[in-house]
Protein backbone atom coordinates (compact mmCIF):
# COMPACT_ATOMS: atom_id res chain seq x y z
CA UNK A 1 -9.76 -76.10 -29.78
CA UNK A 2 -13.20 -75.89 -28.44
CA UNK A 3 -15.95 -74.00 -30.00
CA UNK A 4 -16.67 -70.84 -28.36
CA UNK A 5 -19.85 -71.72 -26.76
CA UNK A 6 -18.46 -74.88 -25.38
CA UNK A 7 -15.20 -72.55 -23.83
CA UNK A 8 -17.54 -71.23 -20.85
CA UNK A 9 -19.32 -74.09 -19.85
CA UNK A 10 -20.35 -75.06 -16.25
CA UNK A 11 -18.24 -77.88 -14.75
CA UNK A 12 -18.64 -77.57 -11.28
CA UNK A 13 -22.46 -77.78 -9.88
CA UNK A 14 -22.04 -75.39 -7.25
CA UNK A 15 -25.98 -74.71 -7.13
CA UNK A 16 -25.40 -75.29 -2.80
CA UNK A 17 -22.54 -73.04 -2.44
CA UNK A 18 -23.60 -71.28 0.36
CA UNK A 19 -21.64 -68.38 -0.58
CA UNK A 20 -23.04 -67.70 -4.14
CA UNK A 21 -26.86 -68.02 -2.21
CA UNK A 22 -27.45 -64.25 -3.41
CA UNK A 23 -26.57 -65.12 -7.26
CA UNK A 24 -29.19 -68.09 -6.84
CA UNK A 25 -31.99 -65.98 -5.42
CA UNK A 26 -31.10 -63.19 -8.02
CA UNK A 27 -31.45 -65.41 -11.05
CA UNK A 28 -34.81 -67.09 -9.29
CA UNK A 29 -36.23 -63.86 -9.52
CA UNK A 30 -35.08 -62.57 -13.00
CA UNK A 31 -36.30 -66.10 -14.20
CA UNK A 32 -39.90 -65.63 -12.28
CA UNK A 33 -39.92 -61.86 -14.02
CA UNK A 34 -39.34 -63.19 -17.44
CA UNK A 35 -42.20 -65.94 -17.16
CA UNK A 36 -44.48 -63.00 -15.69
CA UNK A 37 -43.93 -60.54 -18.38
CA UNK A 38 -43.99 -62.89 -20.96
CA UNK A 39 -46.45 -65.73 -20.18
CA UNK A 40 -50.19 -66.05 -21.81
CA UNK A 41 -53.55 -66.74 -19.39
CA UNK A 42 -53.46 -70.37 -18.25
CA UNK A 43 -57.11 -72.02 -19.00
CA UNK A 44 -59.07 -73.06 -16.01
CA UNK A 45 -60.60 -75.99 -18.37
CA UNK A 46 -58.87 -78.30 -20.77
CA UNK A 47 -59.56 -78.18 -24.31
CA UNK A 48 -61.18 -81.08 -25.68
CA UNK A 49 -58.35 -81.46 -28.21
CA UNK A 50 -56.03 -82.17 -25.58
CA UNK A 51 -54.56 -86.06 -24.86
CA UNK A 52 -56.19 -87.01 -21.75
């Protein structure tokens, strides 16, 4: 037997199913949400520190 996580796993792609369109536009925006609510400022400038 599988482990639980592993029982509900996606095994069709069906991410251009017309007819789940609404569940893809639906998650976009709960996914767009979530970064909004919980992302910091983006700098304008790099930080020296970082690998160019």
């Amino acid at each position: 037997m599988l482990p639980y996580f592993y029982q509900f796993r996606e095994t069709v792609n069906k991410i251009n199913d017309s007819s789940l369109s609404n569940v893809l536009v639906d998650s976009k925006e709960r996914m767009l949400d979530f970064y909004q609510e919980t992302c910091d400022v983006v700098p304008q400038v790099r930080s020296s520190r970082e690998v160019k």
